[in-house]
C-alpha atoms as a PDB file:
ATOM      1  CA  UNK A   1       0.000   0.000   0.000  1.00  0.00           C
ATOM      2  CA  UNK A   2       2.723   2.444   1.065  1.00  0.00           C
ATOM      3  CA  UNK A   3       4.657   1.856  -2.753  1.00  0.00           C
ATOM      4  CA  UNK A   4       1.505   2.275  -3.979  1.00  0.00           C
ATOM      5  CA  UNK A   5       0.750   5.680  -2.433  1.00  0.00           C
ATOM      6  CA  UNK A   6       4.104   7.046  -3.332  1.00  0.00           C
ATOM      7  CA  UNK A   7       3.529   5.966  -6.865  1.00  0.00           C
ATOM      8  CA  UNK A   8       0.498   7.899  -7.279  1.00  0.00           C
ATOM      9  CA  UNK A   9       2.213  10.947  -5.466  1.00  0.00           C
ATOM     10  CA  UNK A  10       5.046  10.860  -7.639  1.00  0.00           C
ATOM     11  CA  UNK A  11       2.753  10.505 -10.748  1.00  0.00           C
ATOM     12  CA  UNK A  12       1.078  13.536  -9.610  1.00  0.00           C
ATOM     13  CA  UNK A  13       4.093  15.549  -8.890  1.00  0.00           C
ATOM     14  CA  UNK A  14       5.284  14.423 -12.568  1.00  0.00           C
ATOM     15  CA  UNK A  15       1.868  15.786 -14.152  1.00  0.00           C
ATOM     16  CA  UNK A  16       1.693  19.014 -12.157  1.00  0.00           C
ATOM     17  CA  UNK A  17       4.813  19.806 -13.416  1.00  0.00           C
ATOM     18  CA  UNK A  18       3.816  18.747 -16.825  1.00  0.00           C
ATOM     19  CA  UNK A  19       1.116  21.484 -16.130  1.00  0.00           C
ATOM     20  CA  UNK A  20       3.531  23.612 -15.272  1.00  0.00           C
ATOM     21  CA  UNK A  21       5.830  23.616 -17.867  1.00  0.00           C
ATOM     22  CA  UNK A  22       3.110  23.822 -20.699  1.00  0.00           C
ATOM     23  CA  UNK A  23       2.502  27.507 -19.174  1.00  0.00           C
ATOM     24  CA  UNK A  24       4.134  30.173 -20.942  1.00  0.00           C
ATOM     25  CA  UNK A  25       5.293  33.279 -18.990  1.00  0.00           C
ATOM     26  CA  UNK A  26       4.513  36.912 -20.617  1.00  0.00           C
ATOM     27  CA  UNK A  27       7.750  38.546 -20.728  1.00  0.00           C
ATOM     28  CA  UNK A  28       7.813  41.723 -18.794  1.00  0.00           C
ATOM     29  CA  UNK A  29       7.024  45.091 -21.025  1.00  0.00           C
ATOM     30  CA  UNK A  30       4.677  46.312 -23.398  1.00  0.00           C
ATOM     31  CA  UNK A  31       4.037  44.207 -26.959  1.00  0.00           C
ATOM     32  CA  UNK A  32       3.134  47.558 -28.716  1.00  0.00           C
ATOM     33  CA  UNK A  33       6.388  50.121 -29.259  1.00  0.00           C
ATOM     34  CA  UNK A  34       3.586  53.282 -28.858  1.00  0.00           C
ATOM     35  CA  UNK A  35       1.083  53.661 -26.673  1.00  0.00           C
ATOM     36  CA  UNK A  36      -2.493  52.261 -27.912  1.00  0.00           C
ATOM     37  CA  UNK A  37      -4.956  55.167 -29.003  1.00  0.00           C
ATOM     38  CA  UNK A  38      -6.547  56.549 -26.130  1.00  0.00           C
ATOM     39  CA  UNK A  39     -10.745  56.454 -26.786  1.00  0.00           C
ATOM     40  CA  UNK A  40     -12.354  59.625 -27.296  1.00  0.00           C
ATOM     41  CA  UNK A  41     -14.733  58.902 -24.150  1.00  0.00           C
ATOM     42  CA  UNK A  42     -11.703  59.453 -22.226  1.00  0.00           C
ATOM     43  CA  UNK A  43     -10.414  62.150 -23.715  1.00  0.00           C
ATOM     44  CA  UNK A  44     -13.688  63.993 -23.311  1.00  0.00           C
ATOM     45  CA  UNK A  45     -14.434  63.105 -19.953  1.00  0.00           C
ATOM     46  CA  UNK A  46     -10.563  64.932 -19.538  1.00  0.00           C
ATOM     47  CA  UNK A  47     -11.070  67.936 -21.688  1.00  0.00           C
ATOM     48  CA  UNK A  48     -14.341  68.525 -19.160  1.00  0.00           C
ATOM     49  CA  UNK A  49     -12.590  68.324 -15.874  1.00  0.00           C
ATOM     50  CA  UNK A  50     -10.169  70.939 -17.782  1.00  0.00           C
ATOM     51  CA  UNK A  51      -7.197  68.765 -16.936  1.00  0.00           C
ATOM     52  CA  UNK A  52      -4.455  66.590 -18.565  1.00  0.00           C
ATOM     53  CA  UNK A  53      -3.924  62.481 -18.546  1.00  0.00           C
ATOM     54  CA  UNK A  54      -0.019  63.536 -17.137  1.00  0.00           C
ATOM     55  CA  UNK A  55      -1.986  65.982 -14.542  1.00  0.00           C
ATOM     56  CA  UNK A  56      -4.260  63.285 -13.911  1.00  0.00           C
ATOM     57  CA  UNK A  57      -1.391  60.525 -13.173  1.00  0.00           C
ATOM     58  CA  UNK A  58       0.688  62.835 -10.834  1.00  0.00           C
ATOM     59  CA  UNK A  59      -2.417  63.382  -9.163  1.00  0.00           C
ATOM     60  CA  UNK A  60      -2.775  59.647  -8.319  1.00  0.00           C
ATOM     61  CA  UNK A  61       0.745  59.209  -8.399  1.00  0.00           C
ATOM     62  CA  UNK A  62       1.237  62.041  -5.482  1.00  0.00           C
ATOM     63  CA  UNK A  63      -1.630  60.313  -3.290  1.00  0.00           C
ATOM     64  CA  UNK A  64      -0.428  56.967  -3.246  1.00  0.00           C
ATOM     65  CA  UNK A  65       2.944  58.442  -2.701  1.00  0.00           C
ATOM     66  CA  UNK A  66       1.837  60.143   0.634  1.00  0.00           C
ATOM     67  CA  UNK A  67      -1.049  58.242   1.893  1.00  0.00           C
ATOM     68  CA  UNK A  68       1.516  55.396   3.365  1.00  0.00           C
ATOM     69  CA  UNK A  69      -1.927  53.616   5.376  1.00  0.00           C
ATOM     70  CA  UNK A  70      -3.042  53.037   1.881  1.00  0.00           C
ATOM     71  CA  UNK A  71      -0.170  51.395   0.617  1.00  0.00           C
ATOM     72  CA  UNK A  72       0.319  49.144   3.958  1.00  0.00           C
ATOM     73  CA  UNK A  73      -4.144  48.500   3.010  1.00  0.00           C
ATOM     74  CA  UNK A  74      -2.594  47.599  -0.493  1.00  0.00           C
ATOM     75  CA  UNK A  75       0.363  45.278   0.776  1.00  0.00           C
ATOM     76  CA  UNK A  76      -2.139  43.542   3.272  1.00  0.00           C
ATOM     77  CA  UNK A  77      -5.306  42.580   0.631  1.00  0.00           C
ATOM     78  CA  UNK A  78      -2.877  41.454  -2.270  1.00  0.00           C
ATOM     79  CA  UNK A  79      -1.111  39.377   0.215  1.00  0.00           C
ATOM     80  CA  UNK A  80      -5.067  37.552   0.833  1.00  0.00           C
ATOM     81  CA  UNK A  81      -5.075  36.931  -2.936  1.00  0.00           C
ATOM     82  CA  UNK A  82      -1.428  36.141  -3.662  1.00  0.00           C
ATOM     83  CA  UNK A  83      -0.502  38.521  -5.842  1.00  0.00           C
ATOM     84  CA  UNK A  84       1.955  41.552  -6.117  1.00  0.00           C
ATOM     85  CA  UNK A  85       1.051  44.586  -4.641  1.00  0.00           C
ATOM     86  CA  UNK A  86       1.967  46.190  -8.226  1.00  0.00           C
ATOM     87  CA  UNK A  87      -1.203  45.042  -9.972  1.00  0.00           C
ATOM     88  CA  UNK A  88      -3.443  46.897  -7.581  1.00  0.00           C
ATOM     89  CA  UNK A  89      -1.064  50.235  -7.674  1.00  0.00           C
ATOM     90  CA  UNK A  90      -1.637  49.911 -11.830  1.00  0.00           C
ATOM     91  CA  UNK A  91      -5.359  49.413 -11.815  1.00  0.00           C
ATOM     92  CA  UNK A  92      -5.303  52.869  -9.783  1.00  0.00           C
ATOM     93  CA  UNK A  93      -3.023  54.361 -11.513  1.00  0.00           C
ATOM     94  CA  UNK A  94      -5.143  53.545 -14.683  1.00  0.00           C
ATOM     95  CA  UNK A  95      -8.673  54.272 -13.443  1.00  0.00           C
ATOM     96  CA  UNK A  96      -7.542  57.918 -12.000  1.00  0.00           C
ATOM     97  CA  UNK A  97      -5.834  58.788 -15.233  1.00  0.00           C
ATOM     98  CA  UNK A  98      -8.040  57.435 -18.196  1.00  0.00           C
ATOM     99  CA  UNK A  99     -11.586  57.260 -16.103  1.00  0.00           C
ATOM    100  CA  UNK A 100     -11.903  59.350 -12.984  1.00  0.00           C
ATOM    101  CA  UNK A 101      -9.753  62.262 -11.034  1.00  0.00           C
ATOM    102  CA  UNK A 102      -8.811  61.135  -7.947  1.00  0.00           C
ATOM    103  CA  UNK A 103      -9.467  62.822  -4.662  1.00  0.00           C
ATOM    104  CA  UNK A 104      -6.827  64.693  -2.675  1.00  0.00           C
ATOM    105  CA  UNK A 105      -7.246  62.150  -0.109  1.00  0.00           C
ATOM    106  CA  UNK A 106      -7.991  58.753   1.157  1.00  0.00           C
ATOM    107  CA  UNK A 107     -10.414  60.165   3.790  1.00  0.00           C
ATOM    108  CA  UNK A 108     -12.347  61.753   1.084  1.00  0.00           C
ATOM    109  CA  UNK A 109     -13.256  58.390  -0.452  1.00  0.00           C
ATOM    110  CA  UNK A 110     -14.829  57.459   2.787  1.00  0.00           C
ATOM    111  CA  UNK A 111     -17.214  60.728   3.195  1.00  0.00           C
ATOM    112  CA  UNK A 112     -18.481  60.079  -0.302  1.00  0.00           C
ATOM    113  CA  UNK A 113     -19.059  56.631   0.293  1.00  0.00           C
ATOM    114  CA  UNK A 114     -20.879  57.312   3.775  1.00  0.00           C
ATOM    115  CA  UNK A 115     -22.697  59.768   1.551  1.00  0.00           C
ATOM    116  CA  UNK A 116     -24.638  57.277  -0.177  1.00  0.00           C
ATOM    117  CA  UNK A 117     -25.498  55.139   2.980  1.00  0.00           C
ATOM    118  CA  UNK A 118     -29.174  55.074   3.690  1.00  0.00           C
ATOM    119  CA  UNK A 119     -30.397  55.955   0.025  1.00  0.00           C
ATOM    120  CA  UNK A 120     -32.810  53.716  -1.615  1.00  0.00           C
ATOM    121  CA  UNK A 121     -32.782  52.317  -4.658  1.00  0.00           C
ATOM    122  CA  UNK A 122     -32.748  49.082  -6.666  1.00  0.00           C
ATOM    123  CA  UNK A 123     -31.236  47.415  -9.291  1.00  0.00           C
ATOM    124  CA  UNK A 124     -33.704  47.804 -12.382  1.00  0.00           C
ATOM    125  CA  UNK A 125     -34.554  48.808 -15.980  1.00  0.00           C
ATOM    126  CA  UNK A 126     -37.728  50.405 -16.804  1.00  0.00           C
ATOM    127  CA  UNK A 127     -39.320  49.256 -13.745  1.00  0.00           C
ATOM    128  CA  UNK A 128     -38.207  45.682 -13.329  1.00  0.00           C
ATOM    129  CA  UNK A 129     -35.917  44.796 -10.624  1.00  0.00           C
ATOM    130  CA  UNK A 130     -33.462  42.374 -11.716  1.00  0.00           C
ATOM    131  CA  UNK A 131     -34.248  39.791  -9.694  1.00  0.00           C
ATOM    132  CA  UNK A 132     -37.642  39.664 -11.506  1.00  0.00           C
ATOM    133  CA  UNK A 133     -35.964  39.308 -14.752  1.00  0.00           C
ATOM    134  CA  UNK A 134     -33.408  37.103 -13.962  1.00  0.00           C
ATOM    135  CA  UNK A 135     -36.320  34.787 -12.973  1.00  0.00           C
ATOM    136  CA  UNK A 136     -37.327  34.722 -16.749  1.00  0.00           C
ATOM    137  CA  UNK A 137     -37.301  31.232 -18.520  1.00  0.00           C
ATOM    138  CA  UNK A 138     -34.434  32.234 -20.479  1.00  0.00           C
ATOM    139  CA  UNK A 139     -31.983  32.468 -17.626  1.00  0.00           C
ATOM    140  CA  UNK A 140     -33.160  29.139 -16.199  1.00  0.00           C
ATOM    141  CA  UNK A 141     -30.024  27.009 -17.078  1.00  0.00           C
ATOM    142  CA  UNK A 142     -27.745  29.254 -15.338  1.00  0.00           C
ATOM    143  CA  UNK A 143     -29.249  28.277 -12.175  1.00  0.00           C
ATOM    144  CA  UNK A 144     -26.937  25.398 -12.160  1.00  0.00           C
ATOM    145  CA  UNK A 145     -24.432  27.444 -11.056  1.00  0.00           C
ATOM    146  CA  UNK A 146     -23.696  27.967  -7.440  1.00  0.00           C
ATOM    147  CA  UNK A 147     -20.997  30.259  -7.276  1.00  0.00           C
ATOM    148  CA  UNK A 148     -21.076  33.821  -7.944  1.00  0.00           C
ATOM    149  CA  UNK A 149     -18.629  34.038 -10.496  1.00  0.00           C
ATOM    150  CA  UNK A 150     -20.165  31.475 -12.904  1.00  0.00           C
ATOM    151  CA  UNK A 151     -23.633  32.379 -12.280  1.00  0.00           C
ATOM    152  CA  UNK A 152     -23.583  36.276 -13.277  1.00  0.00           C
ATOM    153  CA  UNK A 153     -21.674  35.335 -15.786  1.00  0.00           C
ATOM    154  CA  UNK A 154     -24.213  32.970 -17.614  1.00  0.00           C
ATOM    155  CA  UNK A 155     -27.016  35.700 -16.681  1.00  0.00           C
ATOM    156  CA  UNK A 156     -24.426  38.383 -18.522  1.00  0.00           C
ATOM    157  CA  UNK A 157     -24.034  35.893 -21.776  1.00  0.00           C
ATOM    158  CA  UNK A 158     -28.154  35.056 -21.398  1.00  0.00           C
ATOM    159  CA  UNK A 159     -28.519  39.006 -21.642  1.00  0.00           C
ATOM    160  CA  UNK A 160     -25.924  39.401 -24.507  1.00  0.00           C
ATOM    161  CA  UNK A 161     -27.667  36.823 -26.626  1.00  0.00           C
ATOM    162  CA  UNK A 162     -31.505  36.750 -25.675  1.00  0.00           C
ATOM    163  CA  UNK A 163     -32.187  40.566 -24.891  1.00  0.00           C
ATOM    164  CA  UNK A 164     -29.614  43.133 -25.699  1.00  0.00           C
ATOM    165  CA  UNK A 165     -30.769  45.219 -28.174  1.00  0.00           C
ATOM    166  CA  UNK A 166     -33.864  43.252 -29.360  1.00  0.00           C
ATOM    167  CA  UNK A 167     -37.568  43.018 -28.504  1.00  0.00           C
ATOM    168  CA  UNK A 168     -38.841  40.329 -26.102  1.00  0.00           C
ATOM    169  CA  UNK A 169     -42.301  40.025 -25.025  1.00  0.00           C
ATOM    170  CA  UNK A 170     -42.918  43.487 -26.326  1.00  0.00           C
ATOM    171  CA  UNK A 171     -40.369  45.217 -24.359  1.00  0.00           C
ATOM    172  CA  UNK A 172     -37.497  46.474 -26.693  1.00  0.00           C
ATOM    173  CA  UNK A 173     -34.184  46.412 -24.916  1.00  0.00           C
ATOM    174  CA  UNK A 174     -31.333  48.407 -25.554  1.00  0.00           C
ATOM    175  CA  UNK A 175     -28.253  47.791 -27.277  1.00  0.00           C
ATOM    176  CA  UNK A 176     -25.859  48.021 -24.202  1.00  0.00           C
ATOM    177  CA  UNK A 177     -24.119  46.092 -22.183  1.00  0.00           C
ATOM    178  CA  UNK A 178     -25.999  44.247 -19.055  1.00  0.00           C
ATOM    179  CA  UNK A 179     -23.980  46.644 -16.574  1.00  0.00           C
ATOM    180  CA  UNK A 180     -25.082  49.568 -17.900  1.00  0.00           C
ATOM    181  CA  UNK A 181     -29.057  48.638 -17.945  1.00  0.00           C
ATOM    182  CA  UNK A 182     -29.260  47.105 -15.076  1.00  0.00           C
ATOM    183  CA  UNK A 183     -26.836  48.284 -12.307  1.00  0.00           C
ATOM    184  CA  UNK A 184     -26.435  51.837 -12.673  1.00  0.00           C
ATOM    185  CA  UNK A 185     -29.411  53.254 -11.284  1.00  0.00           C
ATOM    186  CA  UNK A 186     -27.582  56.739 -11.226  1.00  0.00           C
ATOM    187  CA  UNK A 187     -26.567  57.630 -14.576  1.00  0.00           C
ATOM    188  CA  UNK A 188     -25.301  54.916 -16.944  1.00  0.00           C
ATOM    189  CA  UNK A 189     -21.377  54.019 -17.725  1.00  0.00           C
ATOM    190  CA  UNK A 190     -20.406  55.499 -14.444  1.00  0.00           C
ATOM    191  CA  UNK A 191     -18.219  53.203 -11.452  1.00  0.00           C
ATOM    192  CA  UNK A 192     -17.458  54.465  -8.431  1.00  0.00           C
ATOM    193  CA  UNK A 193     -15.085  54.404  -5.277  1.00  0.00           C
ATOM    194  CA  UNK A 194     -11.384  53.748  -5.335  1.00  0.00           C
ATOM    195  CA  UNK A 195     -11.336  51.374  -7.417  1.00  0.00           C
ATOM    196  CA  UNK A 196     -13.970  52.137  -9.641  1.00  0.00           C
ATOM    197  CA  UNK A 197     -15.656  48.872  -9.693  1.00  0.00           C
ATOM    198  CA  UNK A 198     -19.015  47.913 -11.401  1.00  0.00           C
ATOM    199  CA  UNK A 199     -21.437  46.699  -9.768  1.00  0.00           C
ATOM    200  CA  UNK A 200     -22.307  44.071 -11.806  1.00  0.00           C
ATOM    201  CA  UNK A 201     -18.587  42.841 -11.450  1.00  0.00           C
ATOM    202  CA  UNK A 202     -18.767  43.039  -7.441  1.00  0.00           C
ATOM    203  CA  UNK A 203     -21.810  40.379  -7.925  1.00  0.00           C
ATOM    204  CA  UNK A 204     -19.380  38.166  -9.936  1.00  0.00           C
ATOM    205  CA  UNK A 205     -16.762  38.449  -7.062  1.00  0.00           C
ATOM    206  CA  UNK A 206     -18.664  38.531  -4.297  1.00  0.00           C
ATOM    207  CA  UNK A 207     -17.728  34.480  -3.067  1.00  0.00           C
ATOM    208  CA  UNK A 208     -14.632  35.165  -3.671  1.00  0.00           C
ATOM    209  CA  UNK A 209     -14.661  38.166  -1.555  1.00  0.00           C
ATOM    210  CA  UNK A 210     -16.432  36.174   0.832  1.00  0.00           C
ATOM    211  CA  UNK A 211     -14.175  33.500   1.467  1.00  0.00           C
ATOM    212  CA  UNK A 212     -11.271  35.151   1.578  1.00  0.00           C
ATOM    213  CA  UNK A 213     -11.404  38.204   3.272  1.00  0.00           C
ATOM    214  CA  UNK A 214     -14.558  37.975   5.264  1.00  0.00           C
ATOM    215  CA  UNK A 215     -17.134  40.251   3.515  1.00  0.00           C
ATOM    216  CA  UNK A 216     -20.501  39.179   3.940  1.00  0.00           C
ATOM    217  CA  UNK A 217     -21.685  38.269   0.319  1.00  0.00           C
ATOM    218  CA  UNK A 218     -23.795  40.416  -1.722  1.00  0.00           C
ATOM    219  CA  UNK A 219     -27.250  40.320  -3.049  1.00  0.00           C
ATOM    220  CA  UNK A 220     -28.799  42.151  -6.223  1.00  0.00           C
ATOM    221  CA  UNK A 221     -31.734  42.590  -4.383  1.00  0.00           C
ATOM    222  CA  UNK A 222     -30.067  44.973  -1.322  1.00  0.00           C
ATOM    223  CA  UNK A 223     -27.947  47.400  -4.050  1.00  0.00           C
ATOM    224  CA  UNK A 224     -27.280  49.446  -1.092  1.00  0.00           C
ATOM    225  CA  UNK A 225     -25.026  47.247  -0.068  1.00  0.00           C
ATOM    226  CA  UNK A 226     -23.429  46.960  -2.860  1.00  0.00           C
ATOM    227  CA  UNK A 227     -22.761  50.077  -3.488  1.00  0.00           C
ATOM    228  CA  UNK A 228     -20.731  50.415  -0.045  1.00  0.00           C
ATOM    229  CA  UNK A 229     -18.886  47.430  -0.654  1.00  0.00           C
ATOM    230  CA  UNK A 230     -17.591  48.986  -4.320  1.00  0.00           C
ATOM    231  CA  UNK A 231     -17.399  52.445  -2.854  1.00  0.00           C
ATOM    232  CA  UNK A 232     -16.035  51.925   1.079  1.00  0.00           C
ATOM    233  CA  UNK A 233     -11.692  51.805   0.220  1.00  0.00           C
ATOM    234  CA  UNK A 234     -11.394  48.833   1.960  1.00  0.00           C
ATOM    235  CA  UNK A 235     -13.863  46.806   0.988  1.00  0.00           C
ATOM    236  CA  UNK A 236     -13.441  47.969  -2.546  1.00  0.00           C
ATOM    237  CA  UNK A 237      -9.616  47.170  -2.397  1.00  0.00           C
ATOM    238  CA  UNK A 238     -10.988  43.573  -1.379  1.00  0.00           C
ATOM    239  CA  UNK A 239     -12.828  42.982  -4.657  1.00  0.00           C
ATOM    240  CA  UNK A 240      -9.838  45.012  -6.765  1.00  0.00           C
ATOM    241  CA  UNK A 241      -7.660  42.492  -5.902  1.00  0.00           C
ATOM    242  CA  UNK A 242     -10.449  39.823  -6.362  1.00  0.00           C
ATOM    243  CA  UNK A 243     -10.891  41.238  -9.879  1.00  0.00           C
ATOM    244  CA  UNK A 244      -6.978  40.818 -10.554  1.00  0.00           C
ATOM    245  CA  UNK A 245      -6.600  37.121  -9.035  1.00  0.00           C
ATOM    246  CA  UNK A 246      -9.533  35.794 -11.360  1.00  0.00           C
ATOM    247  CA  UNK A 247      -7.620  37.743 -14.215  1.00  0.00           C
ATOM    248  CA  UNK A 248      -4.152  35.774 -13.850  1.00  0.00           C
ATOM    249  CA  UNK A 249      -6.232  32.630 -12.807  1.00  0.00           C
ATOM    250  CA  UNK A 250      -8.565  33.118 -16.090  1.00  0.00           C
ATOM    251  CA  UNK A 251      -5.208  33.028 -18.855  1.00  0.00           C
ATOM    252  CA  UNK A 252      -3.121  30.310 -16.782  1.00  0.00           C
ATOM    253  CA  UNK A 253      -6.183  28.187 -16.458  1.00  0.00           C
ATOM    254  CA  UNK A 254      -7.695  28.534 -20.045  1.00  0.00           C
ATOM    255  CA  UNK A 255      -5.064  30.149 -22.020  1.00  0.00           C
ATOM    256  CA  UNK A 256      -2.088  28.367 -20.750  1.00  0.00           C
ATOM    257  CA  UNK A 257      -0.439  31.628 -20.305  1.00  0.00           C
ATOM    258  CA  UNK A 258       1.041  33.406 -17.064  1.00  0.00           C
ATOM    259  CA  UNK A 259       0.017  37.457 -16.673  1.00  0.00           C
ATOM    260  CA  UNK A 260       1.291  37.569 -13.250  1.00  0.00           C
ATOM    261  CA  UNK A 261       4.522  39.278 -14.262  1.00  0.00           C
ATOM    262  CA  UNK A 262       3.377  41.949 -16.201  1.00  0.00           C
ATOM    263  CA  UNK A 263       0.981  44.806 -14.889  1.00  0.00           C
ATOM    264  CA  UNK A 264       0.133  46.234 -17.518  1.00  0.00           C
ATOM    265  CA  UNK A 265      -1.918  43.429 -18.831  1.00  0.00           C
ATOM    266  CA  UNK A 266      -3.696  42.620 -15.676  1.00  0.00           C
ATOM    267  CA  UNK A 267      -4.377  46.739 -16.103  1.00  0.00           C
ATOM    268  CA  UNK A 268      -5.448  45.673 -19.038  1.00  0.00           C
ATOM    269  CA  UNK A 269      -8.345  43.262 -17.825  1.00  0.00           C
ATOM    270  CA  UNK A 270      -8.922  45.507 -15.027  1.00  0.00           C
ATOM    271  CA  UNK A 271     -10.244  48.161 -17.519  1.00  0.00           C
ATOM    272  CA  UNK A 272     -11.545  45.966 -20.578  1.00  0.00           C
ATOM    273  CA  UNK A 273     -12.975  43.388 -17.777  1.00  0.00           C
ATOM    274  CA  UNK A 274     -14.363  39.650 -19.390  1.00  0.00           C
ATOM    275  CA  UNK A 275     -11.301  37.957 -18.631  1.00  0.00           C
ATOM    276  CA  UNK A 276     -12.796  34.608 -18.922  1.00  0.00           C
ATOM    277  CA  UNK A 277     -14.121  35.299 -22.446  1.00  0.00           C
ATOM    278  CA  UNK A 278     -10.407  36.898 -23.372  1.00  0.00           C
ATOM    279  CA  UNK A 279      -8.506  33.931 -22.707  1.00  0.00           C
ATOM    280  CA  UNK A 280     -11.155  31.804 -24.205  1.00  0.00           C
ATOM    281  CA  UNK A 281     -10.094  33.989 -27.178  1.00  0.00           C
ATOM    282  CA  UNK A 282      -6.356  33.926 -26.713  1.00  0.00           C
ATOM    283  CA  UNK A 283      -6.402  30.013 -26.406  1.00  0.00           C
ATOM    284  CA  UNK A 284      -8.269  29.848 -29.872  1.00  0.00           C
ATOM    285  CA  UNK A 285      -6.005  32.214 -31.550  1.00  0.00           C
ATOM    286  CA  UNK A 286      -2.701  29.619 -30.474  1.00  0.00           C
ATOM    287  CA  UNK A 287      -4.821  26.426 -30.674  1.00  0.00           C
ATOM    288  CA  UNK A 288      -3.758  25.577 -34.055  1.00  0.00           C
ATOM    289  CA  UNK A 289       0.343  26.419 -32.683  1.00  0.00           C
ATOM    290  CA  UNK A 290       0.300  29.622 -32.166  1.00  0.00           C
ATOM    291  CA  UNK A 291       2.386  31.505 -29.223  1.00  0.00           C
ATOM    292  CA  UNK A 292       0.164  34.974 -29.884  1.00  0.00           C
ATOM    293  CA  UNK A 293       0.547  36.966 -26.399  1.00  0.00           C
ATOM    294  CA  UNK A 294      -1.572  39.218 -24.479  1.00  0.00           C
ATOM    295  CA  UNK A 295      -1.561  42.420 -25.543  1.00  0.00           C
ATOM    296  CA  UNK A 296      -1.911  45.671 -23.301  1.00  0.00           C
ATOM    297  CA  UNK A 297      -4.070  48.321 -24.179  1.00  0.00           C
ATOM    298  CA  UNK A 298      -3.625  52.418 -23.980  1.00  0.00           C
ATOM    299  CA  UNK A 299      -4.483  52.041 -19.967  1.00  0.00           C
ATOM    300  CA  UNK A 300      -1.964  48.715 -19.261  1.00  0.00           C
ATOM    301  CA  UNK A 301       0.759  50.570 -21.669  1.00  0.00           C
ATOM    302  CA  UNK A 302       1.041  53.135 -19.335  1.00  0.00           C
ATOM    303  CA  UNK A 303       1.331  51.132 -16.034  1.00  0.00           C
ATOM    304  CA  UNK A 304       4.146  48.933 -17.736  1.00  0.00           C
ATOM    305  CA  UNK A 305       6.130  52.597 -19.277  1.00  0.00           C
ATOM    306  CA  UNK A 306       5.536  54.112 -15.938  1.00  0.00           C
ATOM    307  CA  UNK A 307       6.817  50.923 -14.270  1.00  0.00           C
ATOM    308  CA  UNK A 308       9.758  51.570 -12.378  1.00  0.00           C
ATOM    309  CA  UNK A 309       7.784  54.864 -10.940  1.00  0.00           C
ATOM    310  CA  UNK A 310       5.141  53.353  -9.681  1.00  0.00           C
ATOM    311  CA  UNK A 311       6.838  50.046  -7.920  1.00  0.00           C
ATOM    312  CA  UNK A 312       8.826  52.923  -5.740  1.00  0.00           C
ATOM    313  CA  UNK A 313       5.719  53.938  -4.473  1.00  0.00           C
ATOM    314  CA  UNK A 314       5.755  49.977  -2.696  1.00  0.00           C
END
């Protein structure tokens, strides 16, 4: 018996690192020489704060600089998910210069978040609450699906093939992504908090959250609570980090490939989002041979030119 349960361990230890050497490490760096065009969304929502993207990054840049609790905040949640502290600096650094202006300071994140404690609202388009319309017949197979992650993401796909931007039971629904109907009761396309997380992407997360640093889970029917855990820093730091694991988990897992070295891409993901659908793509692009890589966008190019910067803020 003994022989025979060191056999099987060994075989196992032989096909894990089988495993391990069929993954292929991204080399550190961008793929693209110059930085990817910038959208014009961005560079509106810039020209109307009557700032600049470099103004913008210093900005960020000078408050993660100073703010040394939020770095040691940083340092503590990417230890939870096992993952460099670099990652989470470059989704900031991203989301405050392409998306939002940050705020002076940490504390200010907190007042606006305790701002929006008590409101009511719901989740809902033209007076449905999601829950109701989850419950369709169309979204019936996802209910298969236990865990957070996998579950929002079949309702997402049901959405993107069944309703988005076609008539159904004489309701016409528009062409936009599930996010943006649904979980922005406020004014569509906007995130908010720190880390300028979705809602809809919190819902996705929200086990993982869970589990691993305590959080009690959230429900689409209480969006109050969601919207403190994506706007209160150190929740939201929770589910940035969340967002960044099941990024580097998504291409090593699917695509055979290994982001964790390179910030820019997982700065990438953090902005584009759908990481599960990317390396789906990514694997089908190399399944015939290929050794395509990742490639950042305009966001992740910056985090991996401004590299050496930013990892002096750790």
């Amino acid at each position: 018996m003994r022989r025979f349960i060191l056999a099987v361990f060994v075989s196992a230890a032989c096909a894990g690192s089988a495993l391990a050497a069929d993954i292929r490490v991204v080399p550190p760096g961008n793929r693209n020489a110059e930085q990817p065009a910038i959208p014009g969304a961005s560079k509106q929502r810039t020209r109307e704060t009557k700032s600049t993207f470099d103004a913008k990054y210093e900005k960020i840049r000078d408050l993660l600089s100073r703010d040394k609790q939020l770095i040691a905040k940083i340092k503590k949640t990417s230890g939870q998910y096992g993952i460099d502290p670099i990652h989470m600096i470059g989704a900031l650094v991203g989301e405050h210069t392409y998306n939002v202006d940050a705020y002076d300071t940490l504390q200010t994140y907190y007042v606006k978040a305790a701002s929006y404690a008590g409101h009511s609202f719901r989740f809902a388009y033209d007076g449905e609450a999601i829950d109701d319309f989850v419950a369709r017949p169309q979204f019936a197979d996802c209910n298969k699906f236990s865990d957070s992650y996998r579950l929002w993401s079949c309702r997402e796909n049901v959405w993107e093939d069944d309703f988005r931007g076609k008539k159904v039971d004489g309701r016409k629904y528009p062409d936009n992504r599930f996010s943006a109907v649904f979980f922005q009761p406020f004014y569509a396309g906007q995130t908010f908090g720190l880390g300028q997380i979705n809602p809809l992407t919190a819902l996705m997360l929200t086990d993982m959250v869970h589990e691993t640093s305590g959080y009690p889970k959230l429900d689409e029917k209480d969006a109050g609570s969601v919207y403190k855990a994506i706007m209160d820093p150190d929740i939201s730091l929770s589910y940035m980090a969340a967002i960044i694991r099941r990024s580097i988990d998504d291409y090593k897992e699917i695509a055979g490939v290994d982001i964790s070295k390179n910030p820019g891409l997982t700065a990438t993901l953090f902005n584009v989002g759908n990481s599960t659908g990317r390396a789906r793509a990514l694997a089908r692009r190399n399944a015939g041979g290929g050794n395509a890589w990742p490639e950042e966008n305009y966001y992740g190019w910056l985090v991996n030119d401004k590299l050496d910067e930013l990892k002096s803020l750790l």
